[in-house]
Protein backbone atom coordinates (compact mmCIF):
# COMPACT_ATOMS: atom_id res chain seq x y z
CA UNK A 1 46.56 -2.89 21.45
CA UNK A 2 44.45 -2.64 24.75
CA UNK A 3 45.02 -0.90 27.71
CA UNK A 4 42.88 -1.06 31.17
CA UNK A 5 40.86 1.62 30.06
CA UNK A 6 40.09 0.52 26.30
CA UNK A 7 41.77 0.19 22.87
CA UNK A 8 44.85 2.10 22.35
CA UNK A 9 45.51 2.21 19.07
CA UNK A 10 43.62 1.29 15.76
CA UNK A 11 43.88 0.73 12.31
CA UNK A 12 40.88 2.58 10.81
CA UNK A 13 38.49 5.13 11.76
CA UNK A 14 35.83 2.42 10.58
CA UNK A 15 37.30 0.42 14.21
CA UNK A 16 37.50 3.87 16.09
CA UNK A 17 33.61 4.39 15.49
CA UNK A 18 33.15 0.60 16.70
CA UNK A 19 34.32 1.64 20.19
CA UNK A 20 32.48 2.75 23.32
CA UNK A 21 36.10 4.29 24.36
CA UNK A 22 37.98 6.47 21.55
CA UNK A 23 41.30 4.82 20.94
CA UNK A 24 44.24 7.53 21.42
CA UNK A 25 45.91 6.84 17.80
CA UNK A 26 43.76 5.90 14.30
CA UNK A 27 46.73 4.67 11.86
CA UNK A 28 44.46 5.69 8.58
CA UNK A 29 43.88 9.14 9.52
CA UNK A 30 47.16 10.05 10.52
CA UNK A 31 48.54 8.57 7.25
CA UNK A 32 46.38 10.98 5.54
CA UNK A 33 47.44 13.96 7.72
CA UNK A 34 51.02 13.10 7.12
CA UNK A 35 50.29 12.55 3.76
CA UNK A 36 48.81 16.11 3.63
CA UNK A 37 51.45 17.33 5.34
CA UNK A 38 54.51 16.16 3.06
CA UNK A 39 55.92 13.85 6.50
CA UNK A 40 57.29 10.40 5.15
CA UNK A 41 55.10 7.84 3.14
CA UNK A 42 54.31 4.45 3.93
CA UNK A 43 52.57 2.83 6.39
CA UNK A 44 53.00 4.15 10.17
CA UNK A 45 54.31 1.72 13.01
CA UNK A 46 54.05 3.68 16.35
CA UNK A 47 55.33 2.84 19.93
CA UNK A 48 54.20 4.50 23.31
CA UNK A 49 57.01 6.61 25.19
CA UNK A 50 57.30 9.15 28.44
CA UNK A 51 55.39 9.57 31.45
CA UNK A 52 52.43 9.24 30.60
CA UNK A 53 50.92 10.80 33.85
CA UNK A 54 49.30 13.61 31.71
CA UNK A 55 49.71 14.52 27.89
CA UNK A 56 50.73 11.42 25.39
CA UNK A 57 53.95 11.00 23.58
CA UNK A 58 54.25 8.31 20.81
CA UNK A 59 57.55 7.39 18.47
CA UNK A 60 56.00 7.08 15.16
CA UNK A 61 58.28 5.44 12.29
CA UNK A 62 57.56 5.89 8.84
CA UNK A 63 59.49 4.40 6.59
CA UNK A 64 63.15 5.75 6.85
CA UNK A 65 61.47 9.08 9.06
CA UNK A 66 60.80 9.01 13.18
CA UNK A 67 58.73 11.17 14.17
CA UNK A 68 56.70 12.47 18.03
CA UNK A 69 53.58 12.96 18.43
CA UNK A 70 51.96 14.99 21.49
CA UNK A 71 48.23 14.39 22.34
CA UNK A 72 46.37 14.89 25.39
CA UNK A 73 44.15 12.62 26.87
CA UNK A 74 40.76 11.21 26.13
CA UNK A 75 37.91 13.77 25.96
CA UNK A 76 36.40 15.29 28.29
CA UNK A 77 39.31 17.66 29.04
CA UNK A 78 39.25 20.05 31.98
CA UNK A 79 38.99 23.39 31.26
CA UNK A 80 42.48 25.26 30.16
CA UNK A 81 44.52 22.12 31.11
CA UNK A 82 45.92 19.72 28.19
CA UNK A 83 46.08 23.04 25.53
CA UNK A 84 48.28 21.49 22.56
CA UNK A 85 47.98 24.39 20.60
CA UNK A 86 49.68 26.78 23.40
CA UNK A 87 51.72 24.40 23.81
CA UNK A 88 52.98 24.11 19.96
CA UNK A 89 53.47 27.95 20.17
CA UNK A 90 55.31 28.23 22.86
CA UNK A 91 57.93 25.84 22.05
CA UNK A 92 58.02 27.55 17.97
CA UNK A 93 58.84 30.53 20.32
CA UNK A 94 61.49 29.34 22.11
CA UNK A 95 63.14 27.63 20.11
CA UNK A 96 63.05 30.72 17.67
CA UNK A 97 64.81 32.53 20.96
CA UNK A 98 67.37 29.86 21.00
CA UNK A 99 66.17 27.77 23.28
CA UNK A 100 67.19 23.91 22.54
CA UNK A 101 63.59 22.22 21.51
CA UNK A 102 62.82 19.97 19.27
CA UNK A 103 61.49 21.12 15.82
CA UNK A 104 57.65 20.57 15.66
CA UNK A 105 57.03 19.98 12.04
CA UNK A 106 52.67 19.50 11.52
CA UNK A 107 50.16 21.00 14.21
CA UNK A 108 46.86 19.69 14.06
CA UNK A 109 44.02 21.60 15.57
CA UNK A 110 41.41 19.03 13.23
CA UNK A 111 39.56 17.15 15.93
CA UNK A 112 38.63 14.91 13.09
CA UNK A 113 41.78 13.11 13.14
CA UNK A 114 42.27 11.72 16.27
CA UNK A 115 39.50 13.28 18.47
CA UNK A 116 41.79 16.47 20.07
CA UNK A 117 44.30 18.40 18.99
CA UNK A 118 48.28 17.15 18.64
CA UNK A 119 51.19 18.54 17.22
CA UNK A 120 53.92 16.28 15.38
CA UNK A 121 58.15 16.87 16.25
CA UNK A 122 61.39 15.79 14.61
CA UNK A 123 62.68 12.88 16.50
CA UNK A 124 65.78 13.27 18.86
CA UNK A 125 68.45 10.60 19.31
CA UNK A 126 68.93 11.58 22.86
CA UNK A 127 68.69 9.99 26.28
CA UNK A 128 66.61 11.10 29.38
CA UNK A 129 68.25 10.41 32.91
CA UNK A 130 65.90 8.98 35.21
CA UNK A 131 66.31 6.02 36.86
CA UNK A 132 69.60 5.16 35.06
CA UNK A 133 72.79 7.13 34.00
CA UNK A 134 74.39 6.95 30.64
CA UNK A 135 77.69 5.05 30.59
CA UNK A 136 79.29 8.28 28.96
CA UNK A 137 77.81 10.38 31.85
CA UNK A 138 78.63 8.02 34.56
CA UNK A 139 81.23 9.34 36.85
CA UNK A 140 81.56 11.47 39.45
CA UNK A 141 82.67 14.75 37.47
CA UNK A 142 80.33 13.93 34.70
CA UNK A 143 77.59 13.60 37.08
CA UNK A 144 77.88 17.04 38.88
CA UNK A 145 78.40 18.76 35.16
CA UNK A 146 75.08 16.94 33.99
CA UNK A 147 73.58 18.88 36.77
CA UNK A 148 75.21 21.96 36.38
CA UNK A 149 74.09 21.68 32.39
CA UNK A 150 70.64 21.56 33.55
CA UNK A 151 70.81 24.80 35.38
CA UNK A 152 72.65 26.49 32.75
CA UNK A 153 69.94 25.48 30.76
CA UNK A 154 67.48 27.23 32.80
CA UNK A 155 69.46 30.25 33.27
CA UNK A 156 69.49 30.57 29.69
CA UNK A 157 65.86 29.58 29.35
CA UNK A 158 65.21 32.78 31.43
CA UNK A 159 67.64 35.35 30.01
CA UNK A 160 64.85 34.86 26.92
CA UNK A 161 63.38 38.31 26.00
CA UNK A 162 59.54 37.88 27.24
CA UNK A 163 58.83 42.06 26.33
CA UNK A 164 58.39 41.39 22.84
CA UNK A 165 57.07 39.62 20.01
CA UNK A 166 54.69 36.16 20.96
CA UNK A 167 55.85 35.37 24.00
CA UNK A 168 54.99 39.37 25.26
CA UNK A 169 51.45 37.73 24.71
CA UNK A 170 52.02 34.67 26.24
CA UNK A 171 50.89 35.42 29.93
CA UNK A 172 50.88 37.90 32.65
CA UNK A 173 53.32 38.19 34.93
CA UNK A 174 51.87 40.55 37.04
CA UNK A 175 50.37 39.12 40.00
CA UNK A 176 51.57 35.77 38.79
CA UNK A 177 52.71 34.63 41.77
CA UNK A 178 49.24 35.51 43.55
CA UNK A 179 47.14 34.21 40.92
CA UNK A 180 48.98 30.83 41.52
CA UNK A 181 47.95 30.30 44.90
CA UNK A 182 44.08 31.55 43.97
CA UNK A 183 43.91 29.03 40.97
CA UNK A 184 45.73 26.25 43.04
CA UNK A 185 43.07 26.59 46.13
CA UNK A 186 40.70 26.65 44.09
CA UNK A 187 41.50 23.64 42.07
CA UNK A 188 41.71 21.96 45.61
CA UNK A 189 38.21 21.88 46.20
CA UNK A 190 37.59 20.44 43.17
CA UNK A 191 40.17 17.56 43.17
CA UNK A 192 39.93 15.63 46.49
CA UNK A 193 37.54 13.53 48.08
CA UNK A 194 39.59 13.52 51.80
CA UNK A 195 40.45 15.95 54.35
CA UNK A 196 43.78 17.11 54.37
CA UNK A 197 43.55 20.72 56.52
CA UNK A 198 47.25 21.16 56.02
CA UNK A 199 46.61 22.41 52.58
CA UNK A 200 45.04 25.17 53.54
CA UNK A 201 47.33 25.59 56.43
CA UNK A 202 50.47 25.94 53.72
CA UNK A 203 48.03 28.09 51.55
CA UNK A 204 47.58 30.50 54.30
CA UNK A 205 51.34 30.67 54.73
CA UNK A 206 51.99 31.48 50.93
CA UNK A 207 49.13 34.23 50.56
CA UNK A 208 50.52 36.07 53.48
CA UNK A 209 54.45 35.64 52.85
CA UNK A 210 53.64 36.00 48.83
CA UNK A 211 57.32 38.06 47.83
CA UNK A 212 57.84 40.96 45.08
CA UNK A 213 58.36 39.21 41.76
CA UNK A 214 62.19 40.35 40.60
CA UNK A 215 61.92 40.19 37.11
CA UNK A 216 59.67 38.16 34.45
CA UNK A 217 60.40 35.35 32.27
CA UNK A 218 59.59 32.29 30.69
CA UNK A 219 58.51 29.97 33.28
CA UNK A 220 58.51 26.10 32.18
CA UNK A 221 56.25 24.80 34.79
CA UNK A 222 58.19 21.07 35.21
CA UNK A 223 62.22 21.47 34.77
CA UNK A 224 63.44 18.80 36.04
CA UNK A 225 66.49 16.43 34.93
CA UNK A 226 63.01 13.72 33.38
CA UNK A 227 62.08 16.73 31.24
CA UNK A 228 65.62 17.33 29.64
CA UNK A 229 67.17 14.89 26.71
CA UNK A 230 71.39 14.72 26.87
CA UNK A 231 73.26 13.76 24.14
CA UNK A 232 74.74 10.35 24.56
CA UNK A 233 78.69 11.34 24.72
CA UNK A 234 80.40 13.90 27.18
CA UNK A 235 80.38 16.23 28.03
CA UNK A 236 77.14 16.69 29.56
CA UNK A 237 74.51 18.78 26.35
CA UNK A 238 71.09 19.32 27.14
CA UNK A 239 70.18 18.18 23.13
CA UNK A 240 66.07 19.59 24.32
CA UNK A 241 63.91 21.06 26.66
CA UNK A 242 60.90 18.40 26.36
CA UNK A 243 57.09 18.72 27.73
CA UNK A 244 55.94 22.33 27.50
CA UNK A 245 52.12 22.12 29.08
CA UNK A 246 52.56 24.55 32.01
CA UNK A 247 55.07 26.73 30.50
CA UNK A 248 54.09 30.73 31.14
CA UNK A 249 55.42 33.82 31.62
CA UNK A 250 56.38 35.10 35.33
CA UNK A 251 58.44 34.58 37.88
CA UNK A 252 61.41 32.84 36.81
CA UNK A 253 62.33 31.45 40.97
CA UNK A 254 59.46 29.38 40.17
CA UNK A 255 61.02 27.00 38.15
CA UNK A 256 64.08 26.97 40.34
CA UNK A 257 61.98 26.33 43.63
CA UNK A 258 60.35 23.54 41.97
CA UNK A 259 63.64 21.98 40.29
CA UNK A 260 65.41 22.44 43.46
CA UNK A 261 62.35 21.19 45.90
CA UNK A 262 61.82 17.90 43.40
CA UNK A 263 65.42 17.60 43.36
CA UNK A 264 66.51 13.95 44.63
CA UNK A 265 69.49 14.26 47.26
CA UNK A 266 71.08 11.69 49.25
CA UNK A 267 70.19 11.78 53.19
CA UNK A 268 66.87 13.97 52.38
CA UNK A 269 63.07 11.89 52.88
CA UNK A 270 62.02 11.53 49.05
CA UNK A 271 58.75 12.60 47.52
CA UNK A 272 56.36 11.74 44.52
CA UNK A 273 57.95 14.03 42.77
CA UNK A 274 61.49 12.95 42.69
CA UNK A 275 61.10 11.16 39.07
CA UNK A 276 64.72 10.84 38.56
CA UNK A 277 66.25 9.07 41.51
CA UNK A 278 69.56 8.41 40.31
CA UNK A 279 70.80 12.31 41.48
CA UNK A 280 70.83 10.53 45.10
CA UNK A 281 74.23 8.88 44.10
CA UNK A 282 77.50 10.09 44.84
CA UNK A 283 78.88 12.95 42.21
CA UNK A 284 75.75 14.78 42.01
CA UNK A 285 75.85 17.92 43.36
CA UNK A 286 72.95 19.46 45.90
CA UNK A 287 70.01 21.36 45.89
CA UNK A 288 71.74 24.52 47.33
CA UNK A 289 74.86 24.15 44.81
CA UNK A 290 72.16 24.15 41.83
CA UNK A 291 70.71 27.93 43.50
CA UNK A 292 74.45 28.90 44.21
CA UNK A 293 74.86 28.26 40.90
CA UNK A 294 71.68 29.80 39.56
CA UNK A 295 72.66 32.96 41.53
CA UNK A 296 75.91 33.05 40.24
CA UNK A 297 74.86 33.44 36.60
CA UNK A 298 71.68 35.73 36.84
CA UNK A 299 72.52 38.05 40.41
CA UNK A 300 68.80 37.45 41.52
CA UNK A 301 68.33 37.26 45.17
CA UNK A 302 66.98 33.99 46.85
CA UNK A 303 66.49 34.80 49.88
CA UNK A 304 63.01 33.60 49.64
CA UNK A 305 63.55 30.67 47.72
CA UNK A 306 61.50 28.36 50.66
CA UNK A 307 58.53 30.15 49.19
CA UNK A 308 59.12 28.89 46.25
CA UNK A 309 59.96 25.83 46.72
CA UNK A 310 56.78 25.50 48.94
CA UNK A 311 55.00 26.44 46.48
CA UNK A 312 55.83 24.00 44.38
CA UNK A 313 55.74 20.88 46.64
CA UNK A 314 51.76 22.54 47.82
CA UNK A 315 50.78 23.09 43.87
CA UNK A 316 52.34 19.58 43.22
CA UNK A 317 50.43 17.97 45.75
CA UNK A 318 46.78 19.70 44.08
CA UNK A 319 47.38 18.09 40.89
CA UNK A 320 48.44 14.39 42.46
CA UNK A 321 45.44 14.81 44.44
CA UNK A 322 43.39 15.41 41.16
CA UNK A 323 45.39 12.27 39.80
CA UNK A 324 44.16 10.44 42.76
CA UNK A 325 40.35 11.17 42.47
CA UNK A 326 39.96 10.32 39.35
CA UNK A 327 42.04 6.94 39.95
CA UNK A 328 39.16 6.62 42.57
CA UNK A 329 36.59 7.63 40.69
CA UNK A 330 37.34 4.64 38.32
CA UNK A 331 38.66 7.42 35.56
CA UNK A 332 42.55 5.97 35.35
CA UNK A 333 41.76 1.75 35.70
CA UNK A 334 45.04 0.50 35.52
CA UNK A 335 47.37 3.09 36.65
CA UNK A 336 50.33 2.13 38.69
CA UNK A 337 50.89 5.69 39.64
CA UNK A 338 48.22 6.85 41.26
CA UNK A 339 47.41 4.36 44.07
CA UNK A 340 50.87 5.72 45.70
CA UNK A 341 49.57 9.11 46.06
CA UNK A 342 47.07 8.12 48.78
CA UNK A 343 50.20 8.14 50.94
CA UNK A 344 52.14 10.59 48.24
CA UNK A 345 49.86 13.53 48.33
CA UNK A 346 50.52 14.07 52.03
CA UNK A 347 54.29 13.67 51.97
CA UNK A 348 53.83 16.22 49.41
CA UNK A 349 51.98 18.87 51.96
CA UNK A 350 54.25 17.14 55.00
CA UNK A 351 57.32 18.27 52.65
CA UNK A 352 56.30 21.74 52.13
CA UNK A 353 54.80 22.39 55.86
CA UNK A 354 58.40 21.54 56.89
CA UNK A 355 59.84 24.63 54.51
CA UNK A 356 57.69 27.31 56.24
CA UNK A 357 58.00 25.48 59.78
C-alpha cells in the first residue's frame, strides 16, 4: 500500500531494501519475530488504526490472534521524542499498579526488524469516543457518567505509588513544572518558521507565576476522552488507558489542566486540540464539574489550575507548530492535519493568553 510519503507496508525485506523511503511494516520479518516470540502462526494481515499524528498503531490479525503494534515514525527521530522502549515500561508499570492498560506481550528493541523499535499488545474489543457516541452510552445520564469515568480514571491513575520500585526511576518531579517551560521554549525556536511573539508573552507569564508542586505522580502527558477505550455496554468502564509517549512523573494538575483545557464544551470557541467533539452535546458535564470532581476525590487545591491549563494549551501549541514546519518543510506530504494549524497554532496561544488575561 502507498501513502503520500512512500510505501507503507511490504511483503519482504528483499522490497524494503528496493525503496528510497523505508516502508513502516515488513510482513516477513515480523512473521519471524512473532514466530520467535510464540505470538500466533500464519501469515499476518494488518490494518492501520489511531491518530496517527505521532507514533503508529496497526491491528495485526494472525490467524485466530489480533494483535497492536506501536512504532514510531520513519527515521530520523528527534532526540528523546518517539522512545518505545520507555514507553513499553511504563505501561508494564502501570498496569502492574493496577492501572487498566492493555497487556504488551513482545518488545522489540531489534532495529533489524522494522527499522526502530516497537512493542506488540493484546488486542482490546473496546470503543474510543471521538466524534461519535456508542448507542449503549448515548443518553444524557450515560453521557455525564462516561465523563465522570474518565476522571475517576485519572484520580486513580494518580493515587499510583511513584516512591518506589520502576516508576521511583521514571522521572523527576522536582522542578518538573519549571523544566517544562525551559524544554518547551526551547523547543520553540527550533519548531517554527513564523513570528508568533505571544509565545513568549504566555512563557513569560508561566516562568513568573510557576506554583509549588503539591504532590508527585504519574503524569500521562495526553488524557483525554481519544486516549481512553470504554467497553461497549453501560455503564460507562474505561476497559484502557491507551498512548503512553509523554507519560512522566510530576505534577499530577498537569494532566487535569490539559484534560480540562482540551476539553470540548458547548458555548466555548474550540481548539486543535478538542479531538473528541461529541462532549459539546447535551448530557456531558463541564470542564469545572470534571475539577469539582477531581477535587472531590484527591483534596488537592486548584486554585491555580489556569496555570495549568495554560500550560497546556502554550506546550500544545509548540508541538503543532513543530507539526506544521515539517508539513512545510515537505516532511508530512499528504497530511490533512497539519495545514489547519497555520490558523490552529495561534488559537492555541490566543486560547491560553485569554487564561492569564
Amino acid at each position: 500500500m502507498s501513502t503520500p510519503d512512500g510505501i507503507e507496508v511490504v511483503a519482504t525485506r528483499a522490497d524494503a531494501v528496493a525503496l528510497v523511503r523505508p516502508p513502516l511494516l515488513v510482513l516477513d520479518a515480523l512473521e519471524e519475530f512473532f514466530d520467535a516470540e510464540g505470538l500466533g502462526s500464519g501469515a499476518l494481515s494488518w490494518e492501520r488504526i489511531g491518530e496517527g499524528h505521532s507514533n503508529l498503531t496497526y491491528l495485526l490479525r494472525r490467524n485466530a490472534r489480533s494483535f497492536v503494534l506501536r512504532r514510531g515514525p520513519r527515521p530520523p527521530l528527534p532526540k528523546s521524542t518517539h522512545d518505545m522502549m520507555r514507553e513499553a515500561r511504563i505501561q508494564q508499570l502501570v498496569g502492574a499498579a493496577g492501572i487498566a492498560v492493555p497487556q504488551i506481550v513482545a518488545v522489540c528493541a531489534d532495529e533489524s526488524v522494522l527499522g526502530v523499535p516497537f512493542y506488540v499488545m493484546d488486542y482490546l474489543d473496546g470503543v474510543v469516543i471521538t466524534n461519535d457516541v456508542p448507542p449503549a452510552l448515548d443518553t444524557p445520564a450515560q453521557r455525564r457518567e462516561t465523563v465522570f469515568a474518565a476522571v475517576d480514571t485519572l484520580i486513580g491513575l494518580h493515587r499510583v505509588d511513584v516512591t518506589q520500585g520502576g516508576l521511583a526511576q521514571v522521572g523527576r518531579p522536582d522542578g518538573y513544572l519549571h523544566r517544562q517551560v525551559s524544554l518547551f521554549s526551547a523547543l520553540w525556536e527550533g519548531a517554527t518558521l513564523r513570528s508568533l511573539p505571544e509565545v513568549s508573552a504566555v512563557a513569560s507569564w508561566l516562568v513568573a507565576n510557576t506554583p509549588t508542586s503539591q504532590r508527585a505522580s504519574v503524569v500521562h502527558g495526553d488524557f483525554r476522552l481519544g486516549n481512553l477505550m470504554f467497553e461497549h455496554s453501560a455503564p460507562p468502564r474505561v476497559l484502557a488507558v491507551l498512548d503512553w509517549e509523554m507519560a512522566t512523573v510530576g505534577d499530577p494538575l498537569a494532566d487535569l489542566g490539559y484534560f480540562t483545557a482540551t476539553y470540548a464544551q458547548a458555548g466555548l470557541v474550540p481548539t486543535p486540540l478538542e479531538l473528541t467533539t461529541v462532549t459539546r452535546l447535551a448530557g456531558y458535564p463541564t470542564r469545572d464539574e470534571l475539577a469539582q470532581r477531581y477535587a472531590a476525590a484527591t483534596g488537592v487545591d486548584l486554585s491555580n489550575l489556569r496555570w495549568y491549563q495554560a500550560l497546556a494549551l502554550w506546550k500544545s501549541a509548540v508541538f503543532c507548530e513543530a507539526i506544521y514546519t515539517r508539513w512545510l518543510n515537505g516532511e508530512r506530504p499528504g497530511d490533512a492535519y497539519a495545514p489547519l494549524l497555520e490558523q490552529g497554532v495561534p488559537r492555541l496561544i490566543e486560547a491560553a493568553a485569554d487564561l492569564i488575561g
